[in-house]
PDB file of N, CA and C in Angstrom:
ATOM      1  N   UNK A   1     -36.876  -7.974  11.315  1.00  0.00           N
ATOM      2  CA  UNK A   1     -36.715  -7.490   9.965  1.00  0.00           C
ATOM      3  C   UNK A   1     -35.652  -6.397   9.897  1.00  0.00           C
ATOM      4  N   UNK A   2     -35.782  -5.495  10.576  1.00  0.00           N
ATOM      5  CA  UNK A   2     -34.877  -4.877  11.192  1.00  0.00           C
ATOM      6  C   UNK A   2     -33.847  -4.936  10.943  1.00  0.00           C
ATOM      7  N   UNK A   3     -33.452  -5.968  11.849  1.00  0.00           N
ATOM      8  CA  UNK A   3     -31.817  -6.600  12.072  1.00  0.00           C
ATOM      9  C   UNK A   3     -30.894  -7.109  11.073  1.00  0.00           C
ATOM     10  N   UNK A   4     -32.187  -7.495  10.118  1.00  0.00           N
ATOM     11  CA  UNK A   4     -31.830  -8.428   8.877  1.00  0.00           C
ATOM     12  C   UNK A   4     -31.288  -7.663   7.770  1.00  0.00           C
ATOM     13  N   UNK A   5     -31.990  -6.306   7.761  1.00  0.00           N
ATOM     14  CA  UNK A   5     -31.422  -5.210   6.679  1.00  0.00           C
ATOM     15  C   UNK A   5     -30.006  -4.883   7.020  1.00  0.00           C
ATOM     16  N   UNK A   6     -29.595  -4.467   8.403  1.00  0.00           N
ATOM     17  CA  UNK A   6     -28.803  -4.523   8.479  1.00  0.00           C
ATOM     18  C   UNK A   6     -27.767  -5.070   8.688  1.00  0.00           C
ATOM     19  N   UNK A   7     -27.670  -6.125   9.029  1.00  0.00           N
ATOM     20  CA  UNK A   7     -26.762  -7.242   8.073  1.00  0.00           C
ATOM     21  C   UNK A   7     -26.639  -7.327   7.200  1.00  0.00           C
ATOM     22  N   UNK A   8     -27.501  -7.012   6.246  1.00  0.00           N
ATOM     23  CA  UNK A   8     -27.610  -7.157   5.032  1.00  0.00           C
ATOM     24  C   UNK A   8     -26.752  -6.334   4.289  1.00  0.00           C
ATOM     25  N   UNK A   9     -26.916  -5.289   5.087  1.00  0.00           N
ATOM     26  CA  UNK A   9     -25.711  -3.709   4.400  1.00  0.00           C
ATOM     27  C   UNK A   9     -24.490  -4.421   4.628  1.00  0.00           C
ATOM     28  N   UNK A  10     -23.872  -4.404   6.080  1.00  0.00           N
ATOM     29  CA  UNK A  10     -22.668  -4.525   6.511  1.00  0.00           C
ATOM     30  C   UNK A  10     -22.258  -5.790   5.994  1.00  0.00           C
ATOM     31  N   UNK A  11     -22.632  -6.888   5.300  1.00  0.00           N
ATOM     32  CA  UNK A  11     -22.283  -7.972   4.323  1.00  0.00           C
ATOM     33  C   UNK A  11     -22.044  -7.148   3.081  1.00  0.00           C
ATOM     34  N   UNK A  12     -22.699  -6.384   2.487  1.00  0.00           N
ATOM     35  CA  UNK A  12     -22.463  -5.030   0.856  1.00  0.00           C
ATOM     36  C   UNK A  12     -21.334  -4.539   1.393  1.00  0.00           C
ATOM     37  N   UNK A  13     -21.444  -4.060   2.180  1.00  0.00           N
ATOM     38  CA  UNK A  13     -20.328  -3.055   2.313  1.00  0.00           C
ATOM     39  C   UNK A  13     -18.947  -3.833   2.554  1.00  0.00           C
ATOM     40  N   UNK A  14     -18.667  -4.673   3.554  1.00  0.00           N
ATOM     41  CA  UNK A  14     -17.491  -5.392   3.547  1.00  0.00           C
ATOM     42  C   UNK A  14     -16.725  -6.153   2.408  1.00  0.00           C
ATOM     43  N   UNK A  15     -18.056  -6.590   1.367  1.00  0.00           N
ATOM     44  CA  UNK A  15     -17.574  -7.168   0.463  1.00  0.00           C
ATOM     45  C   UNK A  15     -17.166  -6.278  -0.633  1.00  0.00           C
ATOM     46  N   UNK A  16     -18.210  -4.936  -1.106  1.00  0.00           N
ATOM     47  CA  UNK A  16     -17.375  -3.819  -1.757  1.00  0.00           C
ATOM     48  C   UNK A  16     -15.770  -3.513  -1.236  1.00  0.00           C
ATOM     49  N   UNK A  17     -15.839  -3.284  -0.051  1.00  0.00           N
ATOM     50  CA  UNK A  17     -14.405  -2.909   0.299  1.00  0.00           C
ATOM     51  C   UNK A  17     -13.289  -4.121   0.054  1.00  0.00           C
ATOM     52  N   UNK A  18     -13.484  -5.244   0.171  1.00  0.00           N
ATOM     53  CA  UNK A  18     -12.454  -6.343   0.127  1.00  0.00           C
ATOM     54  C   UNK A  18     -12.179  -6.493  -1.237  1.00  0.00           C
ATOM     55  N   UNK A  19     -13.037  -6.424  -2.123  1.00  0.00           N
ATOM     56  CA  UNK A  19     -12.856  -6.287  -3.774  1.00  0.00           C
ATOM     57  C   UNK A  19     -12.072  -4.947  -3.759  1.00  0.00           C
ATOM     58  N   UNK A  20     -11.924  -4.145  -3.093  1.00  0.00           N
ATOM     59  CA  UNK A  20     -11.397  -2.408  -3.520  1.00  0.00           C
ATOM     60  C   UNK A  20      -9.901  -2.817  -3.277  1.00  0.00           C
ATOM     61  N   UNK A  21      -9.371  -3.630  -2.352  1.00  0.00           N
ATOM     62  CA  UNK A  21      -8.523  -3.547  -1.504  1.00  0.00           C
ATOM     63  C   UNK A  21      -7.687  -4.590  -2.724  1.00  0.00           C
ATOM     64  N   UNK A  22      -8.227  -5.608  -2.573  1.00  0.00           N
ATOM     65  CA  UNK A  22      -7.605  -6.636  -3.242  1.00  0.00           C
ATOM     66  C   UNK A  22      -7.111  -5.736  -4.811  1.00  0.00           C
ATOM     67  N   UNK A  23      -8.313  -5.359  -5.718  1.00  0.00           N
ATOM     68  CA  UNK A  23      -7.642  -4.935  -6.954  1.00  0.00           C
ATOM     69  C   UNK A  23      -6.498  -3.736  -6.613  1.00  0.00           C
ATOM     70  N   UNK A  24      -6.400  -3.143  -5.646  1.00  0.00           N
ATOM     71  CA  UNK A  24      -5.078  -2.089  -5.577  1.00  0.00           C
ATOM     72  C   UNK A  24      -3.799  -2.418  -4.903  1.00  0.00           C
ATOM     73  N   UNK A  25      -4.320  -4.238  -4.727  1.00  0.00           N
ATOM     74  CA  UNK A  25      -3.025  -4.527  -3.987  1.00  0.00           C
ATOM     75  C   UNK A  25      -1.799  -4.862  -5.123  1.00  0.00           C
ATOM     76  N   UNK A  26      -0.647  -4.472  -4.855  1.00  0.00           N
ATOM     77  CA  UNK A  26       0.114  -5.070  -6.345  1.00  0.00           C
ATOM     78  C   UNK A  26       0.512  -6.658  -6.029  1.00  0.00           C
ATOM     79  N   UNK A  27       0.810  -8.012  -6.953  1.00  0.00           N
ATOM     80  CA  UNK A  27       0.728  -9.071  -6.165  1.00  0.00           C
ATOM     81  C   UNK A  27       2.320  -9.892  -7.669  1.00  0.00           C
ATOM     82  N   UNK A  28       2.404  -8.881  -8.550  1.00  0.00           N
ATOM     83  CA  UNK A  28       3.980  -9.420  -9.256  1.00  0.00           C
ATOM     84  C   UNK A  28       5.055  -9.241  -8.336  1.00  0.00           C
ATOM     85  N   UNK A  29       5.540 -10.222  -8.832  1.00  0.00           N
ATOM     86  CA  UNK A  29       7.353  -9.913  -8.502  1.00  0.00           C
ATOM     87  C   UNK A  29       8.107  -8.729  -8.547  1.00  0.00           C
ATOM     88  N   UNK A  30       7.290  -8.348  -9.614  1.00  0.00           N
ATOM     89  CA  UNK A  30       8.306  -6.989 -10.154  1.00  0.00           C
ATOM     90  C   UNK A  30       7.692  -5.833  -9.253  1.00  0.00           C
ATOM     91  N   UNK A  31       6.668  -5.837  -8.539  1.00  0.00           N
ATOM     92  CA  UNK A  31       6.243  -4.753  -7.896  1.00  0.00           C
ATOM     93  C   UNK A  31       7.619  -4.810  -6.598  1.00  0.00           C
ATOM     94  N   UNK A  32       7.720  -6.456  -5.919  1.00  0.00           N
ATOM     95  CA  UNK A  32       8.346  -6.206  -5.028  1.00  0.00           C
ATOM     96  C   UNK A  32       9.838  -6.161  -5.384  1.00  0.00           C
ATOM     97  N   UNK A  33      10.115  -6.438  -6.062  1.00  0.00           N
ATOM     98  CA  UNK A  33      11.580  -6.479  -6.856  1.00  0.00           C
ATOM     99  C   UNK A  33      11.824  -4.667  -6.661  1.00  0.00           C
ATOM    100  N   UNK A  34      11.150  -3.826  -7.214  1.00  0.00           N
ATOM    101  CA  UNK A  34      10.811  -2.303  -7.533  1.00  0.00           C
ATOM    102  C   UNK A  34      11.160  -2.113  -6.014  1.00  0.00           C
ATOM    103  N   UNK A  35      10.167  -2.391  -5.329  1.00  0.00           N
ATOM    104  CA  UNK A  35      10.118  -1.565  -3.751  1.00  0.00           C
ATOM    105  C   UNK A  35      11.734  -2.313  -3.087  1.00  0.00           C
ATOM    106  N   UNK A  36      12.148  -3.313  -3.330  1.00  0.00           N
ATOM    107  CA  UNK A  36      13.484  -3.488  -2.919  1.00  0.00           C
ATOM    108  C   UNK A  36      14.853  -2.980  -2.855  1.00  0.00           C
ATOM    109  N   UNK A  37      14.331  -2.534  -4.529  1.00  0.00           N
ATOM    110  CA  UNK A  37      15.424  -1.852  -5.042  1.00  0.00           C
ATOM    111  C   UNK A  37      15.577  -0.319  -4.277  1.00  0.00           C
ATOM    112  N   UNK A  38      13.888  -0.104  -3.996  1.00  0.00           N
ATOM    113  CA  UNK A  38      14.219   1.258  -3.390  1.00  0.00           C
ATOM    114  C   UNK A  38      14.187   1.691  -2.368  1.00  0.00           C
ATOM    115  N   UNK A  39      13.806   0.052  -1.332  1.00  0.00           N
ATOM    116  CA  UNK A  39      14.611   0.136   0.389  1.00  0.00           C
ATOM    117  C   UNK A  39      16.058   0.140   0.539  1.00  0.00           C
ATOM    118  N   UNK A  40      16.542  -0.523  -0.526  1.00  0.00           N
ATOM    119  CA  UNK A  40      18.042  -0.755  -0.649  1.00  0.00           C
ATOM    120  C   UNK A  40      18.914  -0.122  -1.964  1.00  0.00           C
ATOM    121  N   UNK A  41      19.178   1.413  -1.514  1.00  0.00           N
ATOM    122  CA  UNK A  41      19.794   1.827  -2.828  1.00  0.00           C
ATOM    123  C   UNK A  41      21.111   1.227  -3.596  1.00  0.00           C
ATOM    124  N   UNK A  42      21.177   1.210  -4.560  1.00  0.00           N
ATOM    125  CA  UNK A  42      22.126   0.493  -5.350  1.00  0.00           C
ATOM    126  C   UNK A  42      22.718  -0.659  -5.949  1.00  0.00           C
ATOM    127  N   UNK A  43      21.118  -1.404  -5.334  1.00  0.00           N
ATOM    128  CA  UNK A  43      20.963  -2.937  -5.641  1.00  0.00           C
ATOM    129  C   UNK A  43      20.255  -2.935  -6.978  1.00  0.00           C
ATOM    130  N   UNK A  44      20.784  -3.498  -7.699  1.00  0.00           N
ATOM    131  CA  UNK A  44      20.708  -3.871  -9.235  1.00  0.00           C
ATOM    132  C   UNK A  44      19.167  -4.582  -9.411  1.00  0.00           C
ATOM    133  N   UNK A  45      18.109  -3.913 -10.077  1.00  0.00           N
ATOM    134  CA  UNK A  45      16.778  -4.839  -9.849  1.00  0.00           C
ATOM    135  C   UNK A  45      16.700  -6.107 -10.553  1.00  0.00           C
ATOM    136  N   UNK A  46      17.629  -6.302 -11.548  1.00  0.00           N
ATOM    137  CA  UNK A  46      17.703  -7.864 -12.190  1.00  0.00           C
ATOM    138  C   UNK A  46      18.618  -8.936 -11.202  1.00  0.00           C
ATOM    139  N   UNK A  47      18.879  -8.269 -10.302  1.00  0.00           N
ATOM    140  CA  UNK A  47      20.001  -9.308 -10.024  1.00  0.00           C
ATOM    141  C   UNK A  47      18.983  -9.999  -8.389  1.00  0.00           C
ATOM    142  N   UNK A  48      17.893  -9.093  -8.550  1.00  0.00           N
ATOM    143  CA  UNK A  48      16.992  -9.759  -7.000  1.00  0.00           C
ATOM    144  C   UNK A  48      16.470 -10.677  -7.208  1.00  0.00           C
ATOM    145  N   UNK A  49      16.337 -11.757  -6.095  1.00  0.00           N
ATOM    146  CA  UNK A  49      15.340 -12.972  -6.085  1.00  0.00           C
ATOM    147  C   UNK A  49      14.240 -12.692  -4.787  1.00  0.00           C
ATOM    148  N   UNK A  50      13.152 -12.790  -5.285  1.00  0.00           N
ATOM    149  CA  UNK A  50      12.466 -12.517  -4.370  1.00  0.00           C
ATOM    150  C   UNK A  50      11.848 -14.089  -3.692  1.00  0.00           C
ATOM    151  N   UNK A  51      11.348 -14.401  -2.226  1.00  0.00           N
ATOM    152  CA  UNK A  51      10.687 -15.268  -1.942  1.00  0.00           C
ATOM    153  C   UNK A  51       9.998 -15.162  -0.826  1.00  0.00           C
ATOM    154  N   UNK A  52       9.120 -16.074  -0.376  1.00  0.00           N
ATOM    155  CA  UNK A  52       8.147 -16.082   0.530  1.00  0.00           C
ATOM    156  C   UNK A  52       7.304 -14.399   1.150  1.00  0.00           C
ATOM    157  N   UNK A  53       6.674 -13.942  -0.404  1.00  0.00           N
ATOM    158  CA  UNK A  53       5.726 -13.294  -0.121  1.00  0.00           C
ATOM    159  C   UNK A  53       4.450 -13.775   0.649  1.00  0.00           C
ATOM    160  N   UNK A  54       4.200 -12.370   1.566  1.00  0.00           N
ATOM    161  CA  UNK A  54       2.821 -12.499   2.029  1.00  0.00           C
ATOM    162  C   UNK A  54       2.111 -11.438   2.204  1.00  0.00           C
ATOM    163  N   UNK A  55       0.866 -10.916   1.793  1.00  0.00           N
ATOM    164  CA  UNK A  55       0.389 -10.332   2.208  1.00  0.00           C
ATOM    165  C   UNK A  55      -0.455 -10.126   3.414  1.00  0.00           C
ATOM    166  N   UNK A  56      -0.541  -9.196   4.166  1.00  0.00           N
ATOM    167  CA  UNK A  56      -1.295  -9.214   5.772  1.00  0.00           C
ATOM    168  C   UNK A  56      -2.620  -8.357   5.264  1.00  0.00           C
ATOM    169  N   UNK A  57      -2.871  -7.665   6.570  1.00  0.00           N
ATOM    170  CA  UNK A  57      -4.548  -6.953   6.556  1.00  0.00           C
ATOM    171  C   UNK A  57      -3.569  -5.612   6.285  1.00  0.00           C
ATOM    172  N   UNK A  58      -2.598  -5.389   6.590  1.00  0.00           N
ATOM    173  CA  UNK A  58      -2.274  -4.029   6.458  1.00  0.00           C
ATOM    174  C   UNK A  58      -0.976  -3.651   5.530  1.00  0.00           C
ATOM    175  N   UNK A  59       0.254  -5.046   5.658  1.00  0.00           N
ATOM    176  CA  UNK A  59       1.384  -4.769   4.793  1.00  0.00           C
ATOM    177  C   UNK A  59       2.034  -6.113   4.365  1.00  0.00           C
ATOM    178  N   UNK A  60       2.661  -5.903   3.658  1.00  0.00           N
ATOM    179  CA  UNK A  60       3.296  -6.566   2.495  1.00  0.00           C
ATOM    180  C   UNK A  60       4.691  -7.397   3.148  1.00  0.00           C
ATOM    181  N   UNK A  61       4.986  -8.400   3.458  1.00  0.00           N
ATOM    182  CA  UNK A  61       6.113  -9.507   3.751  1.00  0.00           C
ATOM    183  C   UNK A  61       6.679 -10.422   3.343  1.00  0.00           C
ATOM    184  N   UNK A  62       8.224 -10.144   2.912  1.00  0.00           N
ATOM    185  CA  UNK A  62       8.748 -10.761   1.547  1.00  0.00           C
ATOM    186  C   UNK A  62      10.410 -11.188   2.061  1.00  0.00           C
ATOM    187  N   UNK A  63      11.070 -12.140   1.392  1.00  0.00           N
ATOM    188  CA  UNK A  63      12.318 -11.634   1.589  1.00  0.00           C
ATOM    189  C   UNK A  63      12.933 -11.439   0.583  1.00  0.00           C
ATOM    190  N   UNK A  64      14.147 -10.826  -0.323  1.00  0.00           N
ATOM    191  CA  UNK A  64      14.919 -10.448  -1.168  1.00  0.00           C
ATOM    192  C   UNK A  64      16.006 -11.357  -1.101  1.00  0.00           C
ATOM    193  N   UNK A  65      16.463 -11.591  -2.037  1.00  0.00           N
ATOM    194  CA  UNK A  65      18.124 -12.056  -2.051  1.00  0.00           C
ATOM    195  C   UNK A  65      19.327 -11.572  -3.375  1.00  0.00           C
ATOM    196  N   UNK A  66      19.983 -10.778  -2.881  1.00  0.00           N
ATOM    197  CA  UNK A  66      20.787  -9.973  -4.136  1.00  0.00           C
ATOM    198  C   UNK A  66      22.057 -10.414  -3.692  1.00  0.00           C
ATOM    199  N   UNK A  67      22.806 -11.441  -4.652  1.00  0.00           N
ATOM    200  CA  UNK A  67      24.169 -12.045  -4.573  1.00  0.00           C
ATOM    201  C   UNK A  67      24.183 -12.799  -3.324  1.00  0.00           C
ATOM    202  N   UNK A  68      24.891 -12.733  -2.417  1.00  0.00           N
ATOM    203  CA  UNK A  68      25.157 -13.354  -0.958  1.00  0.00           C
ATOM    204  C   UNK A  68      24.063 -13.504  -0.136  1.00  0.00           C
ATOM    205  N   UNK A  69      23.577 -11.942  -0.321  1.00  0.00           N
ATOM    206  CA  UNK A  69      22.751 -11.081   0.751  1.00  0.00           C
ATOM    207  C   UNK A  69      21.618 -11.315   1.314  1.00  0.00           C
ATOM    208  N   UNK A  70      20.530 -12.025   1.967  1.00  0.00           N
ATOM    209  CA  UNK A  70      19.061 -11.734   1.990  1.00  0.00           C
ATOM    210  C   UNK A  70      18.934 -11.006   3.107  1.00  0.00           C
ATOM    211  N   UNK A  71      17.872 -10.381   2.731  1.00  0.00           N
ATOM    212  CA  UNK A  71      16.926  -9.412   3.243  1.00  0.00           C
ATOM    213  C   UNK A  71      16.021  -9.475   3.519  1.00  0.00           C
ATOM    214  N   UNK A  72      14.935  -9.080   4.883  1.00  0.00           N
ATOM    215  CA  UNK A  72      13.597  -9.123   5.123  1.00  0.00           C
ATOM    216  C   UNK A  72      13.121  -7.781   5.059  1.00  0.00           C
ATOM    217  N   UNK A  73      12.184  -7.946   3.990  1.00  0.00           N
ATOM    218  CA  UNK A  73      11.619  -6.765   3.734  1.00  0.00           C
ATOM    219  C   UNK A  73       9.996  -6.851   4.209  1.00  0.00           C
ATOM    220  N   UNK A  74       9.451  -5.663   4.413  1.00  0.00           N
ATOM    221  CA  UNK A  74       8.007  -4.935   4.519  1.00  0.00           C
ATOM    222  C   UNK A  74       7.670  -3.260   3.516  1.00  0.00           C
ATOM    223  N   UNK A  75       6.054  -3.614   3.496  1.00  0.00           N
ATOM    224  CA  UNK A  75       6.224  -2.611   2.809  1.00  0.00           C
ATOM    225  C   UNK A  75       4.441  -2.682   3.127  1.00  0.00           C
ATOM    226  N   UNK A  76       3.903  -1.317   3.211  1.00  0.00           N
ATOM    227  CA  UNK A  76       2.500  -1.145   3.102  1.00  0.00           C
ATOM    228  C   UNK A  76       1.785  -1.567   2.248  1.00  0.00           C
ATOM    229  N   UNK A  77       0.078  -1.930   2.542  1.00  0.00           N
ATOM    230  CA  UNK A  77      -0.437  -2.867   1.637  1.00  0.00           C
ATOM    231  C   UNK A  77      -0.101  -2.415   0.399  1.00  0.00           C
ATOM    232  N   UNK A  78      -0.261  -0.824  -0.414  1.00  0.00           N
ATOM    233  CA  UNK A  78      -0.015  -0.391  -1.476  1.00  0.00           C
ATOM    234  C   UNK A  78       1.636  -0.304  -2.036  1.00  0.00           C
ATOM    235  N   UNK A  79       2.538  -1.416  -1.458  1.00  0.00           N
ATOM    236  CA  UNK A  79       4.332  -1.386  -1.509  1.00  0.00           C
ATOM    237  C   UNK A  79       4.273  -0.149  -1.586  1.00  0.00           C
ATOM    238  N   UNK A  80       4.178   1.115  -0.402  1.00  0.00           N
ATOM    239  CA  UNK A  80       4.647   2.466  -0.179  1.00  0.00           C
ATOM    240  C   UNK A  80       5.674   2.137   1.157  1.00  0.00           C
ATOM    241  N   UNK A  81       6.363   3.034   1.163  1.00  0.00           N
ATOM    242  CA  UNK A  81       7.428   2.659   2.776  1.00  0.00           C
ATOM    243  C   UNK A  81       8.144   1.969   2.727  1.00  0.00           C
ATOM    244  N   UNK A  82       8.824   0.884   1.794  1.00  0.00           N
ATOM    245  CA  UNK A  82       9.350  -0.220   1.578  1.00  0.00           C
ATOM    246  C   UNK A  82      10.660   0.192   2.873  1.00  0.00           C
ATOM    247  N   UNK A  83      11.286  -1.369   3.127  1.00  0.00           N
ATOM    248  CA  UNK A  83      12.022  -1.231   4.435  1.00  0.00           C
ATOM    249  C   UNK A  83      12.656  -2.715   4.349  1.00  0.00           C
ATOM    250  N   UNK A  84      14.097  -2.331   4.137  1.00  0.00           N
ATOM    251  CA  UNK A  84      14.403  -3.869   4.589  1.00  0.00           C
ATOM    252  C   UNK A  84      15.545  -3.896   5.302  1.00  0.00           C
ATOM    253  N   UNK A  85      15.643  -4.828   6.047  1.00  0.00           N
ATOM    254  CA  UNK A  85      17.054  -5.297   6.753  1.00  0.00           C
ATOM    255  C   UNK A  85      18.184  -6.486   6.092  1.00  0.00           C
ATOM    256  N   UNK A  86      19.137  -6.607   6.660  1.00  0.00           N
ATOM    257  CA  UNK A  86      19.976  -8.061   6.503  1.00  0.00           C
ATOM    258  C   UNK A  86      19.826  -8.879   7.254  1.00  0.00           C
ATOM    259  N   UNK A  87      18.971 -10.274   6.810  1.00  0.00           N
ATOM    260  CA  UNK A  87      18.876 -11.239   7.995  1.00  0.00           C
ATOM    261  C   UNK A  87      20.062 -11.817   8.411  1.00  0.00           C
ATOM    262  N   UNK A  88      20.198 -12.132   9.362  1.00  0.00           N
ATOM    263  CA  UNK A  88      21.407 -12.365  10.308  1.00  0.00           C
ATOM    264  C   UNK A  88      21.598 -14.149   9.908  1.00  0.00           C
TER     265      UNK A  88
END
């Protein structure tokens, strides 16, 4: 009986937290469009295409494409830190 309560919690509790996580994750375009613009200063935010988002357990994986250019970007689950490179 015991054992059973507590399972019982740690099933509440995991599932409170995965609902917490999910509603503060941002999941538009325009969130990552935003964090692009501000790994990469001076890139025009209408002119980005964003594709193959993903979200992980911890951060955010996307790539950008502005004119020529794409980019692999990351960014923390909450798009804080944003970071991108030029894929080769």
């Amino acid at each position: 009986m015991y054992s059973y309560r507590i399972t019982l919690c740690v099933a509440a509790a995991a599932t409170a937290l995965a609902a917490c996580s999910a509603a503060s994750a941002p999941t538009d375009e325009a969130s990552l469009k935003t964090a692009t613009a501000e790994a990469i200063p001076g890139i025009d935010v209408a002119s980005i295409e964003i594709s193959n988002a993903e979200r992980g357990p911890a951060k955010w994986t996307w790539q950008a494409r502005a004119g020529a250019t794409t980019y692999s970007c990351d960014a923390d689950d909450k798009m804080r830190l944003p970071s991108c490179s030029i894929v080769a």
